[in-house]
C-alpha atoms as a PDB file:
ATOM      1  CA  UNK A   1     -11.838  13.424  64.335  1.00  0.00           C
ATOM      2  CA  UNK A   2      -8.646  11.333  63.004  1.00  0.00           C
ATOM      3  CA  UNK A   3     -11.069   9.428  60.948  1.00  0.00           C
ATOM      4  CA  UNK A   4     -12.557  12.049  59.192  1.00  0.00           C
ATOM      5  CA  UNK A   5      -8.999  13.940  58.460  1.00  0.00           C
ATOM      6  CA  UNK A   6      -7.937  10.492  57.066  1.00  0.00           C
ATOM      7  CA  UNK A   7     -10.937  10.497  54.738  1.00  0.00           C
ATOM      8  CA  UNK A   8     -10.125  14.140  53.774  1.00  0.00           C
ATOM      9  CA  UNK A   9      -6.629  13.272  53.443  1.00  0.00           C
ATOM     10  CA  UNK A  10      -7.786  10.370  50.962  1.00  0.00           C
ATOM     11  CA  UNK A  11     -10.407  12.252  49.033  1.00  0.00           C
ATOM     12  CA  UNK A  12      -7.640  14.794  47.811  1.00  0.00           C
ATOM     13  CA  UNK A  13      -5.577  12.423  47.174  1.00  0.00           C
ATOM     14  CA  UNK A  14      -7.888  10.583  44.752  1.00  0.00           C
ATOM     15  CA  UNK A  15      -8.740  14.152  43.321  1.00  0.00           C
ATOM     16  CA  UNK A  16      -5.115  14.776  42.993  1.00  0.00           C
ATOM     17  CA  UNK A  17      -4.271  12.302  41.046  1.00  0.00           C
ATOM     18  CA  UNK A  18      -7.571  12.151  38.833  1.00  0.00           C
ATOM     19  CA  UNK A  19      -6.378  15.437  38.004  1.00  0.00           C
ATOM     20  CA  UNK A  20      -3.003  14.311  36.873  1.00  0.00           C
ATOM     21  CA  UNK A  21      -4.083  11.492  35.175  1.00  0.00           C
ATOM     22  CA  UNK A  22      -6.803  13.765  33.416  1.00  0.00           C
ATOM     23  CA  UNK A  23      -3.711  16.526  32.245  1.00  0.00           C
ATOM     24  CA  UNK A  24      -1.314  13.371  31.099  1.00  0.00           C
ATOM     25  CA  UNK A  25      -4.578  12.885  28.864  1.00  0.00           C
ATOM     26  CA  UNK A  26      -4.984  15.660  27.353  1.00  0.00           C
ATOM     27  CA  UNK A  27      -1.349  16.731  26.825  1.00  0.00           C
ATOM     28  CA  UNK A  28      -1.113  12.978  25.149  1.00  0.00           C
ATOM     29  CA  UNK A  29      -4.347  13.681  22.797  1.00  0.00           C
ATOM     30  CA  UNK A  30      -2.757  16.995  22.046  1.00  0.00           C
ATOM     31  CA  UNK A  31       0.574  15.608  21.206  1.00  0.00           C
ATOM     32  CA  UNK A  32      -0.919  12.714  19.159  1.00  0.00           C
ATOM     33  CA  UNK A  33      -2.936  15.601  17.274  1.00  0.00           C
ATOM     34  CA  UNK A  34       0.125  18.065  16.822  1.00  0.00           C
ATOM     35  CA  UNK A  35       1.798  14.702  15.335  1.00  0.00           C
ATOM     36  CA  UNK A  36      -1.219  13.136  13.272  1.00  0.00           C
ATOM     37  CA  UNK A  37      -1.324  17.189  11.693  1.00  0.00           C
ATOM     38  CA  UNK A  38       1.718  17.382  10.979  1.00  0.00           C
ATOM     39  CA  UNK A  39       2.223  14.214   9.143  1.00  0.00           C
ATOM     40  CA  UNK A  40      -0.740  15.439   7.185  1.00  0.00           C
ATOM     41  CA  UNK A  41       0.775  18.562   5.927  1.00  0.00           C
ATOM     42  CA  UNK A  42       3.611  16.634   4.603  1.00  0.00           C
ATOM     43  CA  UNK A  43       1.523  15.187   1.827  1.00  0.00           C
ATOM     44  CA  UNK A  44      -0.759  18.215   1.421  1.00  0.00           C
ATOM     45  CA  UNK A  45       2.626  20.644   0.812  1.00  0.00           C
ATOM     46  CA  UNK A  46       4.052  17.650  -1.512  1.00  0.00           C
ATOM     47  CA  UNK A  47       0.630  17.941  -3.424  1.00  0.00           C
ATOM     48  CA  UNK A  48       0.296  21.600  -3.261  1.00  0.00           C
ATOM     49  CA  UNK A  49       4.411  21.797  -5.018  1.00  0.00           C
ATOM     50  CA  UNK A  50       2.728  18.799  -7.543  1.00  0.00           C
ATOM     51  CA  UNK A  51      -0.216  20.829  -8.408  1.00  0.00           C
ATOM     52  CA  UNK A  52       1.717  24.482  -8.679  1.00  0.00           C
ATOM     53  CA  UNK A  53       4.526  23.103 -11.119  1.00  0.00           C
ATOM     54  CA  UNK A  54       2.647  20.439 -13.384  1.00  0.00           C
ATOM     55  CA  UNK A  55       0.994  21.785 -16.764  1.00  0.00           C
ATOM     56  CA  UNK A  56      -1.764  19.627 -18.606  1.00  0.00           C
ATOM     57  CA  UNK A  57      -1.090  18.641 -21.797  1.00  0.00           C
ATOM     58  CA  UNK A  58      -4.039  16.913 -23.152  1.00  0.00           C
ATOM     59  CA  UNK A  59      -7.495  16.562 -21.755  1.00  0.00           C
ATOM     60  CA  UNK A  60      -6.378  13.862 -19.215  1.00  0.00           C
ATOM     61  CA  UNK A  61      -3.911  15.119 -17.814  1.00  0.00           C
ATOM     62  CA  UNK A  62      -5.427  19.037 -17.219  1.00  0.00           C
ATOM     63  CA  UNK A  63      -8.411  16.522 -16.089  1.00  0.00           C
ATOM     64  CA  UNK A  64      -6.238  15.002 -13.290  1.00  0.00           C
ATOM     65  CA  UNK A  65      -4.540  17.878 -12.590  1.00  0.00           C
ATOM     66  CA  UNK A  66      -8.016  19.826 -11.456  1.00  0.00           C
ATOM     67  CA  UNK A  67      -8.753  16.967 -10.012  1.00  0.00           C
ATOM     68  CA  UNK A  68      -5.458  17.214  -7.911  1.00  0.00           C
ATOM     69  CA  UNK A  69      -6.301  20.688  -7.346  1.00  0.00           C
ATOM     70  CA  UNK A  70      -9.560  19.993  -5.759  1.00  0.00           C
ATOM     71  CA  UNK A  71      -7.986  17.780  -3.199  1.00  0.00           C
ATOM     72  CA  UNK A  72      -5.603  20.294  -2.202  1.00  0.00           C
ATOM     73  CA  UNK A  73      -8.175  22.681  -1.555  1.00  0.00           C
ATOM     74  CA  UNK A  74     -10.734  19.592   0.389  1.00  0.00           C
ATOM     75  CA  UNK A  75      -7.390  18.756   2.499  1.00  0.00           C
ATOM     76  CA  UNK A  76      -6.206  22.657   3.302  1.00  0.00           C
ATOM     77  CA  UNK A  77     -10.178  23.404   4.847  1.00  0.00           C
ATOM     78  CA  UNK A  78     -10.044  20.077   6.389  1.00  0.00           C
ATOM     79  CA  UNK A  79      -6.350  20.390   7.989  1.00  0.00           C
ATOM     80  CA  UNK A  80      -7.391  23.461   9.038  1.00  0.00           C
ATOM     81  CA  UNK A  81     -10.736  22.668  10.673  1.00  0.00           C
ATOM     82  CA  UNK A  82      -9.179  19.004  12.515  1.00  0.00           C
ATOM     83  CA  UNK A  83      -9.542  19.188  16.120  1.00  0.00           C
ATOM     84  CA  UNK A  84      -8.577  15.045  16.455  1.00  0.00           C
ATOM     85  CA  UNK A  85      -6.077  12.760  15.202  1.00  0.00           C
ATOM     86  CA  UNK A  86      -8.784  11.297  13.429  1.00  0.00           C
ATOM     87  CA  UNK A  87      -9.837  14.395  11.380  1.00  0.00           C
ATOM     88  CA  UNK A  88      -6.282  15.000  11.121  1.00  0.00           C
ATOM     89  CA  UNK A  89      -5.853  11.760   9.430  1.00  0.00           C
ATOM     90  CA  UNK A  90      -9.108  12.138   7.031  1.00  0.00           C
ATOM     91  CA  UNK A  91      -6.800  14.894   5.445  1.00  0.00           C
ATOM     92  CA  UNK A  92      -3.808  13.233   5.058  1.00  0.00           C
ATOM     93  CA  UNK A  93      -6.260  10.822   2.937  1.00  0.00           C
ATOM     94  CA  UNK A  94      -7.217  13.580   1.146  1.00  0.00           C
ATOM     95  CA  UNK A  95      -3.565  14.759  -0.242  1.00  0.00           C
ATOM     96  CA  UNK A  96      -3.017  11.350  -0.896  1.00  0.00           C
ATOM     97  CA  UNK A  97      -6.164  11.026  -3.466  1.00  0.00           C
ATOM     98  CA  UNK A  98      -4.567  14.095  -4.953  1.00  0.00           C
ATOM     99  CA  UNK A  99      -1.609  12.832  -5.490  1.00  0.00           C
ATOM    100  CA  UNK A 100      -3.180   9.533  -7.204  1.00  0.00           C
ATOM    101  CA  UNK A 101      -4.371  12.506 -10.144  1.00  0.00           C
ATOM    102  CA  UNK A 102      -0.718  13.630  -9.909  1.00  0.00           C
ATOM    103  CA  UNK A 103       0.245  10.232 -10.776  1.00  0.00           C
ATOM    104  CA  UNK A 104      -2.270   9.838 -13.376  1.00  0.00           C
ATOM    105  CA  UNK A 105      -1.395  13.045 -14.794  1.00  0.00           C
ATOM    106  CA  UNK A 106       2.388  12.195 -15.608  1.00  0.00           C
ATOM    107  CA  UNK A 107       1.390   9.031 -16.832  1.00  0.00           C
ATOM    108  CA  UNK A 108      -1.467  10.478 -19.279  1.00  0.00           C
ATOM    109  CA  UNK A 109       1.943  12.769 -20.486  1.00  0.00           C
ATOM    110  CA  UNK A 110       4.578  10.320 -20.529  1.00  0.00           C
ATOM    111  CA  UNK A 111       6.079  11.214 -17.748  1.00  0.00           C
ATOM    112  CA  UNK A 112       7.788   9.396 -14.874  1.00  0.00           C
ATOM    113  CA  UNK A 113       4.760   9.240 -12.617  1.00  0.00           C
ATOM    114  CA  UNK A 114       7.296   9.708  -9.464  1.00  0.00           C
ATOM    115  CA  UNK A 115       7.516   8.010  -6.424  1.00  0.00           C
ATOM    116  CA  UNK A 116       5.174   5.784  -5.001  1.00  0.00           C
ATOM    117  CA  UNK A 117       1.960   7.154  -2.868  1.00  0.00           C
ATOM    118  CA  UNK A 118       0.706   5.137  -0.007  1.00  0.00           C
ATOM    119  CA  UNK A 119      -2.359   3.564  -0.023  1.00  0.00           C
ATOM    120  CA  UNK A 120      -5.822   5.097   0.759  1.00  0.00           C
ATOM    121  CA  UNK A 121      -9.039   3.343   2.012  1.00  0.00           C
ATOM    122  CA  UNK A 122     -10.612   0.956  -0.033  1.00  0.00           C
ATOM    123  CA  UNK A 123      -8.334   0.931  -2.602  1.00  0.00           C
ATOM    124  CA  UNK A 124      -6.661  -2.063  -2.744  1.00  0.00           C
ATOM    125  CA  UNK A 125     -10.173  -3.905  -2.331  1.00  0.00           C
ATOM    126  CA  UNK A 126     -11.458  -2.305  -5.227  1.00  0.00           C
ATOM    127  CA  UNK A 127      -9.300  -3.254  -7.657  1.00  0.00           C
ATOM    128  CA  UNK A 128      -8.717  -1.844 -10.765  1.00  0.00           C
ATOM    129  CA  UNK A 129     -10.086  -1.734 -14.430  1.00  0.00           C
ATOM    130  CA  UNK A 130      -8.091  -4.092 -16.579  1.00  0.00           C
ATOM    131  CA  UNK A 131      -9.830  -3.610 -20.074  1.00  0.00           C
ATOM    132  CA  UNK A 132     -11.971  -1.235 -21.786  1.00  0.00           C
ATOM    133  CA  UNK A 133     -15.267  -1.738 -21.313  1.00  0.00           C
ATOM    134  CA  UNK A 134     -17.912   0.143 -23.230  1.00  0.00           C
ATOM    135  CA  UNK A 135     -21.598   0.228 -21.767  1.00  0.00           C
ATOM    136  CA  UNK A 136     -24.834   1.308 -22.514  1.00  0.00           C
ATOM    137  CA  UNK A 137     -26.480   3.612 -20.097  1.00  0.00           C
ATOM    138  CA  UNK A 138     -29.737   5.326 -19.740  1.00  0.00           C
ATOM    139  CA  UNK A 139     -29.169   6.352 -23.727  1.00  0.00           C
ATOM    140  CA  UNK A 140     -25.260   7.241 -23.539  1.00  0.00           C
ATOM    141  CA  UNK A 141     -22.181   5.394 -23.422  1.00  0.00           C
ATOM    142  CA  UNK A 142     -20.267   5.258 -20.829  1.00  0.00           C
ATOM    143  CA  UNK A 143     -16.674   3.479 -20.967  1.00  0.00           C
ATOM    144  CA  UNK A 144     -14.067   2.492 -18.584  1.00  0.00           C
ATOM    145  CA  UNK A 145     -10.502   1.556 -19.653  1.00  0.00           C
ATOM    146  CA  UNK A 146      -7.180   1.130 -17.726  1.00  0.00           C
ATOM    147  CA  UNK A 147      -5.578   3.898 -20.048  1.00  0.00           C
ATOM    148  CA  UNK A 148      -6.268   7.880 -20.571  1.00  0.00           C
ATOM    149  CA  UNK A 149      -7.720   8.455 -23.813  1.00  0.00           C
ATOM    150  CA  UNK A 150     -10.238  11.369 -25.060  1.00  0.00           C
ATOM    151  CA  UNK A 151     -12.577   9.076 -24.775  1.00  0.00           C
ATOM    152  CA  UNK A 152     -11.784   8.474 -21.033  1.00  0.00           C
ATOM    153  CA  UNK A 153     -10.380  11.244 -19.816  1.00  0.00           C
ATOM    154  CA  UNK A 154     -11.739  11.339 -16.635  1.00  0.00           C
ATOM    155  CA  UNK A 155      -9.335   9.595 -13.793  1.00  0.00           C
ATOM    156  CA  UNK A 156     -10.378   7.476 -10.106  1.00  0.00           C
ATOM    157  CA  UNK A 157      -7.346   5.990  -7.929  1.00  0.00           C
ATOM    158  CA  UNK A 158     -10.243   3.396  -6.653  1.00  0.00           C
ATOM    159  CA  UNK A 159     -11.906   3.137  -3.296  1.00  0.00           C
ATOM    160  CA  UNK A 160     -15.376   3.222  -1.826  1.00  0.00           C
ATOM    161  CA  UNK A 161     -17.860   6.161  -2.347  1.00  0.00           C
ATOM    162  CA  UNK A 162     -21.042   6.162  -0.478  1.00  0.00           C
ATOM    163  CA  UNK A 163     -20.231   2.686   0.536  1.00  0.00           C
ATOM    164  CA  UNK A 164     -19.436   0.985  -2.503  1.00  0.00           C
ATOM    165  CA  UNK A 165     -16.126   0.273  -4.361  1.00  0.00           C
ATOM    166  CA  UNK A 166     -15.356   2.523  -7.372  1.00  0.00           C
ATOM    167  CA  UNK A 167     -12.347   0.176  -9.184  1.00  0.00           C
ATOM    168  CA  UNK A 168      -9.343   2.897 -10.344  1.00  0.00           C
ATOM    169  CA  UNK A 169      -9.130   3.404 -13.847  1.00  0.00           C
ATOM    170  CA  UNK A 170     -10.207   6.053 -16.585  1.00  0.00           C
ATOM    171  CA  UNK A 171     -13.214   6.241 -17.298  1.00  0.00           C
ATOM    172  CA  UNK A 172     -15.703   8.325 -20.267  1.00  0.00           C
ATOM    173  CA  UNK A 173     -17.321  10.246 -17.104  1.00  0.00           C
ATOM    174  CA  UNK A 174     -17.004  10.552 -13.221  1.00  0.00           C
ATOM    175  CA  UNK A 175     -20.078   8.262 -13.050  1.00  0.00           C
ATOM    176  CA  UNK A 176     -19.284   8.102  -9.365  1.00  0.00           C
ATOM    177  CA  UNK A 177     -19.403  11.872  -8.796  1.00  0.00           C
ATOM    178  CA  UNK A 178     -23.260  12.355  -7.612  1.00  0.00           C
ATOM    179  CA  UNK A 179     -23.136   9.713  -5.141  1.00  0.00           C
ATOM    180  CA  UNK A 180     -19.982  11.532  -3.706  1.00  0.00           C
ATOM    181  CA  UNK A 181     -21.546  14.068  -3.198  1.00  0.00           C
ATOM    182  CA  UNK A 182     -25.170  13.013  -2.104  1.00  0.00           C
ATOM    183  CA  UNK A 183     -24.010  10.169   0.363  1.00  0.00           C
ATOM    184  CA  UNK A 184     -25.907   7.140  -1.832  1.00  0.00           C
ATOM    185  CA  UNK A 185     -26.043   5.459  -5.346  1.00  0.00           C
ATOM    186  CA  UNK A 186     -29.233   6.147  -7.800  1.00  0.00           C
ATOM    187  CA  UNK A 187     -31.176   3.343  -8.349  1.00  0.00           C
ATOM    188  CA  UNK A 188     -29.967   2.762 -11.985  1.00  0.00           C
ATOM    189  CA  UNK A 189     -26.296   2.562 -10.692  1.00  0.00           C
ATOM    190  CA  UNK A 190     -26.479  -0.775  -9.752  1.00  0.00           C
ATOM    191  CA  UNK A 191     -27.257  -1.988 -13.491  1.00  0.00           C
ATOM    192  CA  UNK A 192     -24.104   0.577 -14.660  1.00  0.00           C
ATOM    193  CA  UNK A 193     -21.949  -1.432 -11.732  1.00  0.00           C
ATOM    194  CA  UNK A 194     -22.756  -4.599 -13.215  1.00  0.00           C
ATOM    195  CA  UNK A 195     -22.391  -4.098 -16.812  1.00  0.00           C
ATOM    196  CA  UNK A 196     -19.399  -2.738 -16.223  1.00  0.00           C
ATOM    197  CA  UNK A 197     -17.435  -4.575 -14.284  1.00  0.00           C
ATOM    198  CA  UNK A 198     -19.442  -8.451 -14.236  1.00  0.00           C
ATOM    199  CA  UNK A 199     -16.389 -10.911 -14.494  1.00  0.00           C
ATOM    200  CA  UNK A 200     -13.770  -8.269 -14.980  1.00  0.00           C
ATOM    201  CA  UNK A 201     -10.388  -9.124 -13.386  1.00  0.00           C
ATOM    202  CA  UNK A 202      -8.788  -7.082 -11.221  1.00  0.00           C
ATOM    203  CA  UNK A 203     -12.327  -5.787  -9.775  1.00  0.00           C
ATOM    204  CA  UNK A 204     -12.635  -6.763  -5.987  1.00  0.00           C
ATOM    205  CA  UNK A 205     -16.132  -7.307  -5.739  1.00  0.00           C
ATOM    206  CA  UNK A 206     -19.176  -9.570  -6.955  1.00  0.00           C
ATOM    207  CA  UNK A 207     -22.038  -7.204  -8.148  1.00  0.00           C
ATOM    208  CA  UNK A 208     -24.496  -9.715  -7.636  1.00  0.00           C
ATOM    209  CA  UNK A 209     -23.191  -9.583  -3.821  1.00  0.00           C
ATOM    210  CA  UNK A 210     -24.023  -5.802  -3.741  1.00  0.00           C
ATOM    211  CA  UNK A 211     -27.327  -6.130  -5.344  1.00  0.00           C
ATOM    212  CA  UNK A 212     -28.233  -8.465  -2.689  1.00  0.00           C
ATOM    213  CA  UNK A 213     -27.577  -6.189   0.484  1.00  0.00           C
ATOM    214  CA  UNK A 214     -24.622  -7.690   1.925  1.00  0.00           C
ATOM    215  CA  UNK A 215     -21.304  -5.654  -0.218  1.00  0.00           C
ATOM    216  CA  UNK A 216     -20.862  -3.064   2.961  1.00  0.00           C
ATOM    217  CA  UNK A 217     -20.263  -5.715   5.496  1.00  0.00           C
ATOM    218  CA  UNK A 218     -18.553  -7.878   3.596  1.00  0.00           C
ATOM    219  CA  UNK A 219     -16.202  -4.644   2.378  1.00  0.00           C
ATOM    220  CA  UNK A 220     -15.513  -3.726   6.058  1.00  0.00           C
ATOM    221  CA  UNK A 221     -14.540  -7.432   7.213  1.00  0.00           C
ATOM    222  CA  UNK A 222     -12.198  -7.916   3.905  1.00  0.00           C
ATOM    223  CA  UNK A 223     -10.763  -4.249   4.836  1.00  0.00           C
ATOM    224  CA  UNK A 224     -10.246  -4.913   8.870  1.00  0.00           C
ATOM    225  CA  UNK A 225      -9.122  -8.676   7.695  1.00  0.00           C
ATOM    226  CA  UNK A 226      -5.732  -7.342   6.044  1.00  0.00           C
ATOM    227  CA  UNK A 227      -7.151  -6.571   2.080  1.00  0.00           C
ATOM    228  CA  UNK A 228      -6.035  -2.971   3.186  1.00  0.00           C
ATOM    229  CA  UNK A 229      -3.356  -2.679   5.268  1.00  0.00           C
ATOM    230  CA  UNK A 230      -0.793  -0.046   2.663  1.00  0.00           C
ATOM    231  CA  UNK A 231      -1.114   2.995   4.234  1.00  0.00           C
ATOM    232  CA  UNK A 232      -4.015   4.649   6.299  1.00  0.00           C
ATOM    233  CA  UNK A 233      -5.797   1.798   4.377  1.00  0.00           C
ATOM    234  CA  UNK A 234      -7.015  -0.410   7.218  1.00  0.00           C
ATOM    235  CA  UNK A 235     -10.484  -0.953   7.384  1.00  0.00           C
ATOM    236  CA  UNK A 236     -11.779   2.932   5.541  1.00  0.00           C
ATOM    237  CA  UNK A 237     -11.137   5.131   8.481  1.00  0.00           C
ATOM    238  CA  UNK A 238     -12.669   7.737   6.627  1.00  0.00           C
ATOM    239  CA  UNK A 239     -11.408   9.045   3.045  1.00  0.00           C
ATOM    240  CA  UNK A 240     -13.473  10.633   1.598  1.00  0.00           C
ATOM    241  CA  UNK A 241     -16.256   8.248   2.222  1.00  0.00           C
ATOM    242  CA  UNK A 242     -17.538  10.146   5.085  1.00  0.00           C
ATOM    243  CA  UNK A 243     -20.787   8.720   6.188  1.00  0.00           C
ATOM    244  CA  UNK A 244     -20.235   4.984   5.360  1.00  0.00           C
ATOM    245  CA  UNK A 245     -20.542   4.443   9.265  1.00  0.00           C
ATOM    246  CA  UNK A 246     -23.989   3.593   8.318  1.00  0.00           C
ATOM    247  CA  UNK A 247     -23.260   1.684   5.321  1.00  0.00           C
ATOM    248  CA  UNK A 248     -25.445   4.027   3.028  1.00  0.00           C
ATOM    249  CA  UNK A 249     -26.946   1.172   2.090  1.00  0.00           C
ATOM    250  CA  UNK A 250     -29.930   3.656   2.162  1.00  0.00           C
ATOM    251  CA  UNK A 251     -31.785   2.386  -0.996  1.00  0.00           C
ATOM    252  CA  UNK A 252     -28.328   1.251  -2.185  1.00  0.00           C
ATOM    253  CA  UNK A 253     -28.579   0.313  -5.414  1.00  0.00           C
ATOM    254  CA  UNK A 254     -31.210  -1.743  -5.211  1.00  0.00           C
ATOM    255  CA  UNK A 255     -34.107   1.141  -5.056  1.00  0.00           C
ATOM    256  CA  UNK A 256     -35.141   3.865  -2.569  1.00  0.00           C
ATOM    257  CA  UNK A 257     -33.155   7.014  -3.236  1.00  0.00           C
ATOM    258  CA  UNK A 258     -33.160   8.154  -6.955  1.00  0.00           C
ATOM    259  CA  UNK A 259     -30.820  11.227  -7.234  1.00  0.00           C
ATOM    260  CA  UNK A 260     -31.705  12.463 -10.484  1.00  0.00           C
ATOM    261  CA  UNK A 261     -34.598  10.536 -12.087  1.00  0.00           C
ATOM    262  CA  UNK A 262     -34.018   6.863 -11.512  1.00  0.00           C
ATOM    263  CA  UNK A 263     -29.901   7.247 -11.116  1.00  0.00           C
ATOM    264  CA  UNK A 264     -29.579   9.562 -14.754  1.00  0.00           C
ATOM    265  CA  UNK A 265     -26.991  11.098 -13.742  1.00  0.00           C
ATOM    266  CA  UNK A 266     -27.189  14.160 -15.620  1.00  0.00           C
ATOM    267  CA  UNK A 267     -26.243  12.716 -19.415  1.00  0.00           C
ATOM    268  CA  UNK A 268     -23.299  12.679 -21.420  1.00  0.00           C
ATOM    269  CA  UNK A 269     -21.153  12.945 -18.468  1.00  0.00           C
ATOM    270  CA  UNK A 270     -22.858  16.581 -17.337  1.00  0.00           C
ATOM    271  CA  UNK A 271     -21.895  16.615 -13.730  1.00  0.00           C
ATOM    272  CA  UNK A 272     -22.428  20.211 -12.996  1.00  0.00           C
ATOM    273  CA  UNK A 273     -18.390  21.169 -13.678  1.00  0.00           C
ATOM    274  CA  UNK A 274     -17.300  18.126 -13.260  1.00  0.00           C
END
């Protein structure tokens, strides 16, 4: 009889403190969540004053600033939907690529572009465009400079999309746009990549390296080995390259998935709005 009250009295004791352990858990996972939301909203209510008070002047800059706007509006529904740090995080990334337009907006007006913005994922990797490059594509031109012009109006802060690094700069079109929003390149994109940016400086990558299958895991081990450590910018915790937890090397550039007839991405820049 003894021994089976001393079992009894062990058993709740174990259950006990499971229990506690289990509410220290969740009050911690809430706290870190309360925390990793508010820091969010800090840079989505710095965009959102950004965004309200700046006026385009040219086409790059009312260009940047939509752009701007749309990441407000991404990083509102997704602050609003987070239920983890992680989420919570993902749109704090968000604001942050809005405020790289706000940036680019000033600058495409003259203005002070303001204080600095921290890092997002896969930027620093990707480099950046460091001459103007003008390319023939599927029948159009398509050009990339490190300056807003009307011929490249259309502005990236650099980082991966669908896997792959997009370098900042301006460019004649947001080439990059359809495999945003699809999850994977065209097959033709590879050829744009290479013409583009083969022996550029200031580009982080080797397109002959992506052509041949192994960009994505080199990408991940330069991000996790301290390329990308400004920031949230250590090793692409999400962005807004949701999905590259597989790589979307689905195709990749090398064949497979042709969004739009062999990677034609619409012509002459026609993104559907964008």
């Amino acid at each position: 009889m003894n021994s089976l009250l001393l079992i009894l009295v062990v058993l709740a004791a174990v259950v006990a403190v499971v229990m506690i352990s289990q509410r220290r858990k969740a009050g911690a996972t809430a706290t870190q969540l309360d925390d990793a939301k508010a820091d969010a909203r800090q840079s989505i209510e710095r965009l959102g004053g950004q965004v309200y008070s700046l006026v385009g002047t040219d086409t790059a800059s009312k260009q940047a600033i939509a752009d701007a706007s749309e990441r407000l509006n991404a990083a509102g529904s997704q602050i609003d939907q987070a239920a983890s740090p992680a989420q919570a995080r993902l749109a704090k990334q968000t604001a942050l690529e809005g405020l790289y337009y706000i940036r680019a907006a000033r600058l495409a007006m003259g203005m002070d572009p303001g204080p600095e913005v921290p890092s997002i994922d896969g930027q620093r990797s990707a480099g950046s465009v460091t001459e103007t490059r003008k390319v023939d594509f599927e029948g159009r031109e398509v050009e990339a400079s490190p300056n807003p012009s009307d011929r490249t109006p259309n502005y990236y802060p650099g980082g991966r999309v669908a896997g792959r690094p997009v370098p900042a700069g301006w460019y004649s079109e947001p080439w990059w746009k359809p495999a945003l929003v699809a999850g994977a390149w065209g097959v033709g994109s590879m050829f744009l990549f290479s013409a583009m940016f083969a022996g550029m400086s200031g580009v982080g990558y080797d397109a002959q390296a992506f052509e041949s299958g192994y960009g994505d895991g080199y990408q991940d081990g330069m991000d996790q080995g301290g390329q990308d450590q400004g920031g949230y910018d250590q090793g692409d915790q999400g962005g807004y390259d949701q999905g590259d937890q597989g790589g979307y090397d689905q195709g990749g550039f090398d064949g497979g998935q042709d969004f739009g007839g062999g990677g034609d991405f619409g012509g002459g820049g026609d993104f559907g709005g964008f």
